[in-house]
C-alpha atoms as a PDB file:
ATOM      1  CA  UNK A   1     -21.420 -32.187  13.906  1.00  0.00           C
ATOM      2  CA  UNK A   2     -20.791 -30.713  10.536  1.00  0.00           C
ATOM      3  CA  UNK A   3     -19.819 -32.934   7.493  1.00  0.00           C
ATOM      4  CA  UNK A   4     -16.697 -33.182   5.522  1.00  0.00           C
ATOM      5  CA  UNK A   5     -16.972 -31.494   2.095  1.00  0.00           C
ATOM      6  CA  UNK A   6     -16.877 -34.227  -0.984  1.00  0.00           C
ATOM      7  CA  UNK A   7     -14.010 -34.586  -2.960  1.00  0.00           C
ATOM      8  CA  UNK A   8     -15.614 -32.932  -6.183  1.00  0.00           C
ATOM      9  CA  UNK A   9     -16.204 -29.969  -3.454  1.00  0.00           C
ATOM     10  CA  UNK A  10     -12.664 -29.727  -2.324  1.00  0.00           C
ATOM     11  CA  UNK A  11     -11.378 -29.799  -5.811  1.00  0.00           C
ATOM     12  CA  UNK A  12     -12.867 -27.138  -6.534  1.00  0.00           C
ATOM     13  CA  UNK A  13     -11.916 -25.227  -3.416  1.00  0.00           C
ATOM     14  CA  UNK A  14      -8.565 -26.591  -3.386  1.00  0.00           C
ATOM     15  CA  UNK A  15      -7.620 -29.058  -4.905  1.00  0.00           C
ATOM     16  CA  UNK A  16      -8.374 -28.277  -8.683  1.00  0.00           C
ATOM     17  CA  UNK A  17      -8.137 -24.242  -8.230  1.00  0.00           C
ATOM     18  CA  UNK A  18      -5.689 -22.319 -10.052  1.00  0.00           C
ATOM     19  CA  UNK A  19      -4.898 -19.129 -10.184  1.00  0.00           C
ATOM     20  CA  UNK A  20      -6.127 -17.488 -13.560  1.00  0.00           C
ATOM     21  CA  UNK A  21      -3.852 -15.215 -15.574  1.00  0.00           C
ATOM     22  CA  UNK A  22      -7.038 -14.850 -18.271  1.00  0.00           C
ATOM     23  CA  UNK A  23     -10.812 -13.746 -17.648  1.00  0.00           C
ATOM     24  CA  UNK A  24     -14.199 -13.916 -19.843  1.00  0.00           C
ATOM     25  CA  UNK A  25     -17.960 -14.402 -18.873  1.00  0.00           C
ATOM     26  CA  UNK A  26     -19.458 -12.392 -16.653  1.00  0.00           C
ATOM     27  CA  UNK A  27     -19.680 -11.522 -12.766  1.00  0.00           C
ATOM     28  CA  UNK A  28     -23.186 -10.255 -12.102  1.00  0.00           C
ATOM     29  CA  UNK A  29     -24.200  -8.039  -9.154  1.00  0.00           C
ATOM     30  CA  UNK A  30     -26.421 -10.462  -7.584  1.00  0.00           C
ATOM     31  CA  UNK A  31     -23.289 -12.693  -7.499  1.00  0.00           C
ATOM     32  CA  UNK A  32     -21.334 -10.159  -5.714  1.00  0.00           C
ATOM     33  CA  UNK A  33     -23.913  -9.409  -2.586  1.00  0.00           C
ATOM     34  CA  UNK A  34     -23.556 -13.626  -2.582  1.00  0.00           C
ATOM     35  CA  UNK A  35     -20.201 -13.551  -2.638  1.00  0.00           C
ATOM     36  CA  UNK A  36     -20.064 -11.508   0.430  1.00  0.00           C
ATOM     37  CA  UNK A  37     -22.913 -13.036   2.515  1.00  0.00           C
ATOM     38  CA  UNK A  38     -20.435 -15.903   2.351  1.00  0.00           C
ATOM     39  CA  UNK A  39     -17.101 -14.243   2.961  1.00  0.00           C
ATOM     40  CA  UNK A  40     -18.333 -12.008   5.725  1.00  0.00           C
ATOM     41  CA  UNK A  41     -18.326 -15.130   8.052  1.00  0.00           C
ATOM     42  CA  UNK A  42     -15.135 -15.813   8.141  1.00  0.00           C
ATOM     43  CA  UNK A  43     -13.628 -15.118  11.731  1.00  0.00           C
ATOM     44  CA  UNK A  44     -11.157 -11.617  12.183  1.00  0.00           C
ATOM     45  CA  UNK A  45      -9.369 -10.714  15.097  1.00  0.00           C
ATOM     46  CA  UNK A  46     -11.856  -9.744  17.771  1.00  0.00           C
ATOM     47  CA  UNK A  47     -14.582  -9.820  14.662  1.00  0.00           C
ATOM     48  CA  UNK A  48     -13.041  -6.524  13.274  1.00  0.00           C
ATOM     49  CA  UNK A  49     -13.602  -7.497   9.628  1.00  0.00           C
ATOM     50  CA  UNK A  50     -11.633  -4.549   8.631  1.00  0.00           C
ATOM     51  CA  UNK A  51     -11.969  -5.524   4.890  1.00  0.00           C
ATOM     52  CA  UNK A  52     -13.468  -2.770   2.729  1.00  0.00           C
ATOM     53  CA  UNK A  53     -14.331  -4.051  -0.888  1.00  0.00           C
ATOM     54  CA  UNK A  54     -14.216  -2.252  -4.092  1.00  0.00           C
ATOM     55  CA  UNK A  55     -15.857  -4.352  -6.868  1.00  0.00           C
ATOM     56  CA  UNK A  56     -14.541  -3.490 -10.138  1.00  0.00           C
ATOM     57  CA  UNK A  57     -16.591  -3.774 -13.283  1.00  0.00           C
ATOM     58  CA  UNK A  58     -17.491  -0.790 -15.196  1.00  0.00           C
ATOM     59  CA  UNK A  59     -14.809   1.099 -18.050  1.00  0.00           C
ATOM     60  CA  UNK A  60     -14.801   4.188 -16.092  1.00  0.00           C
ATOM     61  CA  UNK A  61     -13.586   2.480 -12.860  1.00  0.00           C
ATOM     62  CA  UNK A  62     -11.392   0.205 -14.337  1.00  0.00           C
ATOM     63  CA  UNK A  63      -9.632   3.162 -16.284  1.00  0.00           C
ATOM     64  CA  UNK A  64      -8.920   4.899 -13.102  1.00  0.00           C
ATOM     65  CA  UNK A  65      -7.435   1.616 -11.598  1.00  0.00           C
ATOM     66  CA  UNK A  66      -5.454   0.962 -14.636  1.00  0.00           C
ATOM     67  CA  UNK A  67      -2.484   3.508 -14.270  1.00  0.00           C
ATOM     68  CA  UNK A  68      -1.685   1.708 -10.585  1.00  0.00           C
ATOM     69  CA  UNK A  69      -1.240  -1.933 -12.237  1.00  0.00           C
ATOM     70  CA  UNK A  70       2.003  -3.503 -13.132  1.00  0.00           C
ATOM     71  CA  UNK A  71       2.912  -3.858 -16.764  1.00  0.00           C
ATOM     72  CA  UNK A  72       2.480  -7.381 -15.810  1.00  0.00           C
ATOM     73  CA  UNK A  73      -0.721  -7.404 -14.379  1.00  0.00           C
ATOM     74  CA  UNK A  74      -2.381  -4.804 -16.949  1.00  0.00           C
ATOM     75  CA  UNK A  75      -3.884  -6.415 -19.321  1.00  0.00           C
ATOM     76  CA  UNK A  76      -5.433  -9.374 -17.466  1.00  0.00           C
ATOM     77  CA  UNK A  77      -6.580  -7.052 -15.054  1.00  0.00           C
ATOM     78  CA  UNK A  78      -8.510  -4.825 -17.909  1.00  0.00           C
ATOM     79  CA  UNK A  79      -9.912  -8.120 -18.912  1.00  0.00           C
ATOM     80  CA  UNK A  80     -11.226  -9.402 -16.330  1.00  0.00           C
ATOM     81  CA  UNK A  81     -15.021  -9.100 -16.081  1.00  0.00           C
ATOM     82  CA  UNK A  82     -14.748  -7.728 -12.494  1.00  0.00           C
ATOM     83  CA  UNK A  83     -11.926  -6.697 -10.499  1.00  0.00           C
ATOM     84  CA  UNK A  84     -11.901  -6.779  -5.862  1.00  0.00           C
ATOM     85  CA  UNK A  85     -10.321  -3.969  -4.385  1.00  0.00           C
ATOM     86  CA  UNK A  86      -9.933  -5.335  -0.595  1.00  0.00           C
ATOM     87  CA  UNK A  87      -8.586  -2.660   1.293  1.00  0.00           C
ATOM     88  CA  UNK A  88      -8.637  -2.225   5.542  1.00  0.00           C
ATOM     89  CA  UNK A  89     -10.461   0.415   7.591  1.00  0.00           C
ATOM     90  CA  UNK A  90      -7.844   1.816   9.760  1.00  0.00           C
ATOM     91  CA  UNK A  91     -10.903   2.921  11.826  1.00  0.00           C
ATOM     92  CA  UNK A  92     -12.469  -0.558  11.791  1.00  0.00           C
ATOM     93  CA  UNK A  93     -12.735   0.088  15.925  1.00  0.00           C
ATOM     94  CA  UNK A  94     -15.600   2.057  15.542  1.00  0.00           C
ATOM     95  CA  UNK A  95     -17.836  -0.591  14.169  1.00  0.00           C
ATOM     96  CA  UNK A  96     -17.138  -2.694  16.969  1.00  0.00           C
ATOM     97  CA  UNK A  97     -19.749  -1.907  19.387  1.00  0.00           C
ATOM     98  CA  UNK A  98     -22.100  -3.500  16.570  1.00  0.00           C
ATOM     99  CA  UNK A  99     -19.867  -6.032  15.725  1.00  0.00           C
ATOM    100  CA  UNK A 100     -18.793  -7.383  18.968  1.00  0.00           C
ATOM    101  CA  UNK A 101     -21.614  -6.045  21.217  1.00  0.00           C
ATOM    102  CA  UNK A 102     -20.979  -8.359  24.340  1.00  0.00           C
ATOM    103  CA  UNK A 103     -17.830  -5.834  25.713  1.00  0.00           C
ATOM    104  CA  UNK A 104     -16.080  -2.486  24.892  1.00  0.00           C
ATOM    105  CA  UNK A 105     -13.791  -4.197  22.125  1.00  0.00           C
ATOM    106  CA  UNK A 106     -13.179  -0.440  20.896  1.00  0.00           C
ATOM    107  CA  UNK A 107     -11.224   0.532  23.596  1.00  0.00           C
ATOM    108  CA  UNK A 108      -9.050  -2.413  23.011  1.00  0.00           C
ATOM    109  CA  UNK A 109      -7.746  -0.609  19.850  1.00  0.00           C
ATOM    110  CA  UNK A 110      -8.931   2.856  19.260  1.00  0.00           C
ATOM    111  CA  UNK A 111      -5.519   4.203  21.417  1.00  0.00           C
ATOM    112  CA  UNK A 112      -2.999   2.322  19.862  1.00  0.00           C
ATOM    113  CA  UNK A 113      -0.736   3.675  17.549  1.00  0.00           C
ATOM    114  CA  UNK A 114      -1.293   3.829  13.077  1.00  0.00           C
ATOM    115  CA  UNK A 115       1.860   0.936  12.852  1.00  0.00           C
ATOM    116  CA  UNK A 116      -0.212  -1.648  15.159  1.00  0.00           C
ATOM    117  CA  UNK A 117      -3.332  -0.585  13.794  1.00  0.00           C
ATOM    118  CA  UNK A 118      -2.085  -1.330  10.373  1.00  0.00           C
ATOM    119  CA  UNK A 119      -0.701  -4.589  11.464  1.00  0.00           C
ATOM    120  CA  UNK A 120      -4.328  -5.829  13.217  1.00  0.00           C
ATOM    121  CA  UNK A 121      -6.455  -4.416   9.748  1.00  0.00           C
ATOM    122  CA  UNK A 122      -3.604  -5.717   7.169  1.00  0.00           C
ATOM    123  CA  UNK A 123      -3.884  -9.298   8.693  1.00  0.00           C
ATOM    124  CA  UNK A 124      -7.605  -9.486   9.316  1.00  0.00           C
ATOM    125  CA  UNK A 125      -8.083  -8.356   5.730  1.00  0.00           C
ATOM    126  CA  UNK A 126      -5.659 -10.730   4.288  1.00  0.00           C
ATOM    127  CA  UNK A 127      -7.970 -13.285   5.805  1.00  0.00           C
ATOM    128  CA  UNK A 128     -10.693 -12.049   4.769  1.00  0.00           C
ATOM    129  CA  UNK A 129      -9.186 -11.839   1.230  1.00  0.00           C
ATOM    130  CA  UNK A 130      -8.933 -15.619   1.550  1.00  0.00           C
ATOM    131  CA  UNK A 131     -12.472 -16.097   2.364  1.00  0.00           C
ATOM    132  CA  UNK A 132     -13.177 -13.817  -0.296  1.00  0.00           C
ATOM    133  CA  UNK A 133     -11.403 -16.490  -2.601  1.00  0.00           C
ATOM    134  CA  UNK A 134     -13.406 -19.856  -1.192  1.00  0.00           C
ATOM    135  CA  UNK A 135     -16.392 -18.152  -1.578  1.00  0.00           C
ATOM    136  CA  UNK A 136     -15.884 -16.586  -5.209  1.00  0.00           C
ATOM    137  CA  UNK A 137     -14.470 -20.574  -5.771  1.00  0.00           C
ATOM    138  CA  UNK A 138     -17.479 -21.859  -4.067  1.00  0.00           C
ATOM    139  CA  UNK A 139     -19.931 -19.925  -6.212  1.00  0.00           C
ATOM    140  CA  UNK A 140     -18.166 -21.106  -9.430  1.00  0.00           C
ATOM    141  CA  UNK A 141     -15.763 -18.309 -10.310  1.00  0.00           C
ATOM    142  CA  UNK A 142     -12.274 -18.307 -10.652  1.00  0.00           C
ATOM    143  CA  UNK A 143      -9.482 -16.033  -9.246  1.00  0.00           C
ATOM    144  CA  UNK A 144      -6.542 -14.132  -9.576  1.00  0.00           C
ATOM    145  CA  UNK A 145      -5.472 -12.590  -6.607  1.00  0.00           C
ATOM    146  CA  UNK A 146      -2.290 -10.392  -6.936  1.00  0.00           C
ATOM    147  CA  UNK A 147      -0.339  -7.719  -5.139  1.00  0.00           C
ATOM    148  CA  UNK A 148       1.355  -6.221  -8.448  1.00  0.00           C
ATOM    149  CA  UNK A 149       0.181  -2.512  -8.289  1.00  0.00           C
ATOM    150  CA  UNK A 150       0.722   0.806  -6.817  1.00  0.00           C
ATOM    151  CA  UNK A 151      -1.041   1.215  -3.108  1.00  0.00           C
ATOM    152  CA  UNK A 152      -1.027   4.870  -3.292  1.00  0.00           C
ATOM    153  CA  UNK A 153      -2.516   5.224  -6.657  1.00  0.00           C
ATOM    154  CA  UNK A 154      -5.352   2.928  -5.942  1.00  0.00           C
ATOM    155  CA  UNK A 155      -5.983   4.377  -2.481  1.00  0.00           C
ATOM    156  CA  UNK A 156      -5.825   7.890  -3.888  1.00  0.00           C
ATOM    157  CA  UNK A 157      -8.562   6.732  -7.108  1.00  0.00           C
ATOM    158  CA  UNK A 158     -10.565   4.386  -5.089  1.00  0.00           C
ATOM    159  CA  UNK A 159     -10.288   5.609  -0.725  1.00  0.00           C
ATOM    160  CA  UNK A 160      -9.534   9.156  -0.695  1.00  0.00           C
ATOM    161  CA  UNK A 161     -10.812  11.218   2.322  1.00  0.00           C
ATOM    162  CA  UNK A 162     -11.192   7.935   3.692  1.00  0.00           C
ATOM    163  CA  UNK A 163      -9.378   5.797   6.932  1.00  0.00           C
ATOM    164  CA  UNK A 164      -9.102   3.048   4.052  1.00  0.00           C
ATOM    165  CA  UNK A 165      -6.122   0.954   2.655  1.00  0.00           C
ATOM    166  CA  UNK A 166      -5.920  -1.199  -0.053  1.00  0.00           C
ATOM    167  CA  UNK A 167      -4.134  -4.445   0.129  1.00  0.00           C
ATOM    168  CA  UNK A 168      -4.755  -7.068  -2.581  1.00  0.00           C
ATOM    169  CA  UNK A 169      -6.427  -6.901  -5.489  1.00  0.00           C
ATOM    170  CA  UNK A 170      -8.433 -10.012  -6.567  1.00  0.00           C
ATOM    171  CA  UNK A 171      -9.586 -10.987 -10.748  1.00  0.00           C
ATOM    172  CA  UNK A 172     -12.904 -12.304 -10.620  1.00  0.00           C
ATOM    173  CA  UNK A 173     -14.316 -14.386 -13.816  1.00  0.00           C
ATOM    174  CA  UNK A 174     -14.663 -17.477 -15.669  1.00  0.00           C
ATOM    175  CA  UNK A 175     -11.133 -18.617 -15.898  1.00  0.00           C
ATOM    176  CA  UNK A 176      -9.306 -19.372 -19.270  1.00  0.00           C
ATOM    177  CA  UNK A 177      -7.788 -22.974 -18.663  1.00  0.00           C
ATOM    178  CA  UNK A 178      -5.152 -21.448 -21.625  1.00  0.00           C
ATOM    179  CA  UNK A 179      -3.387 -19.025 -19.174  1.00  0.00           C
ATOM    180  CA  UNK A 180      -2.383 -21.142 -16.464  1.00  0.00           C
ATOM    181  CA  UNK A 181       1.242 -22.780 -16.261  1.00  0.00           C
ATOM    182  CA  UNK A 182       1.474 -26.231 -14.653  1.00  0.00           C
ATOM    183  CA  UNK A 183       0.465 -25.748 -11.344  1.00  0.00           C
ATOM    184  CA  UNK A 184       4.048 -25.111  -8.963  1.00  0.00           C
ATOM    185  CA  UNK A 185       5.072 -27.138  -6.205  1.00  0.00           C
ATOM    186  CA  UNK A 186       3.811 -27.094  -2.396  1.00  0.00           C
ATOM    187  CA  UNK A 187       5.673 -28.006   0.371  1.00  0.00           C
ATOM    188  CA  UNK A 188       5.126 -31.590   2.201  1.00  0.00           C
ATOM    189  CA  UNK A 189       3.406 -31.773   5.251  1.00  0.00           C
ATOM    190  CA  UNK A 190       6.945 -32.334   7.234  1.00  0.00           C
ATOM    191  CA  UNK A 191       8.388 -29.523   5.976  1.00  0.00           C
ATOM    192  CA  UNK A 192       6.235 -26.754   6.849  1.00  0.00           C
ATOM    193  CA  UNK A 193       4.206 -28.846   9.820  1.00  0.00           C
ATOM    194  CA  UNK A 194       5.002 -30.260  13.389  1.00  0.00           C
ATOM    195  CA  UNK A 195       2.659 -31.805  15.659  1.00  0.00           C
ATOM    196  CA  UNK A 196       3.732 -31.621  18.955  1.00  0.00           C
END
């Protein structure tokens, strides 16, 4: 039976985390492919893990994300050492006789129609943005996920010709403790829980 995490771990998946609105250091390579051996764990709906990841680091990419940002997401984003593009494969279904080999999972969704497709890849990827988060956390960088920027830019600079989406995009870096407000207020436990 697997252990609970300690305290100092949970921190600093949880507890301690923030959400950084300023980047430095560095995010190298090596710490990407980690990054991802972690994340790509995480269970998706039928194990579709639709999630298709742009990693953001050099000047030429990050110029051709720049003109889909916010004004207020700009100049963190240009900042930060490496940027995630997570989009979703609208054609995820044809990885899955590889990814769940014990039954035709394809035919489950390679008939339905784009606005259910969308809904399966949007919310598998969403998770998989999440896991993308514990694990960036878990390997000692900080995040700034954020949903401030043009989809169709960024799908046209990043997935054209391509079945791909983008959903969230995700700062990746050393956090600057300077940027963050005091952290916001969560709901209790018996207002957005019941145990029945």
């Amino acid at each position: 039976m697997s252990q609970p995490l300690t305290d100092p771990a949970l921190d600093q998946l949880f507890r301690t985390a923030r959400t950084y609105n300023a980047f430095g250091g560095e995010v190298s390579d090596d710490t990407l492919h980690q990054l991802y051996d972690l994340l790509k764990f995480g269970p998706t709906e039928a194990n579709t893990t639709p999630a298709r990841i742009v990693f953001v680091k050099s000047g030429e990419a990050k110029a051709k994300l720049g003109p889909a940002l916010s004004e207020g997401n700009y100049k963190k984003t240009m900042a930060a050492p490496c940027v995630a593009i997570v989009g979703y494969d609208m054609r995820f279904y044809d990885k899955l006789p590889v990814l769940f080999p014990h039954t035709d999972a394809k035919a489950w969704f390679e008939h339905r129609d784009e606005a259910n497709l969308a809904w399966v890849a949007m919310r598998s990827s969403s998770l998989q943005t999440a896991y993308l988060i514990l694990a960036a956390r878990s390997l000692g960088l900080d995040c700034g996920p954020m949903s401030g920027f043009d989809n169709a830019k960024v799908d046209a600079a990043f997935f054209a010709g391509t079945a791909i989406r983008s959903n969230i995009l995700v700062n990746l870096g050393q956090g600057d403790p300077a940027s963050i407000f005091p952290r916001s207020p969560r709901l209790g436990f018996d207002e957005a829980c019941r145990i029945l």
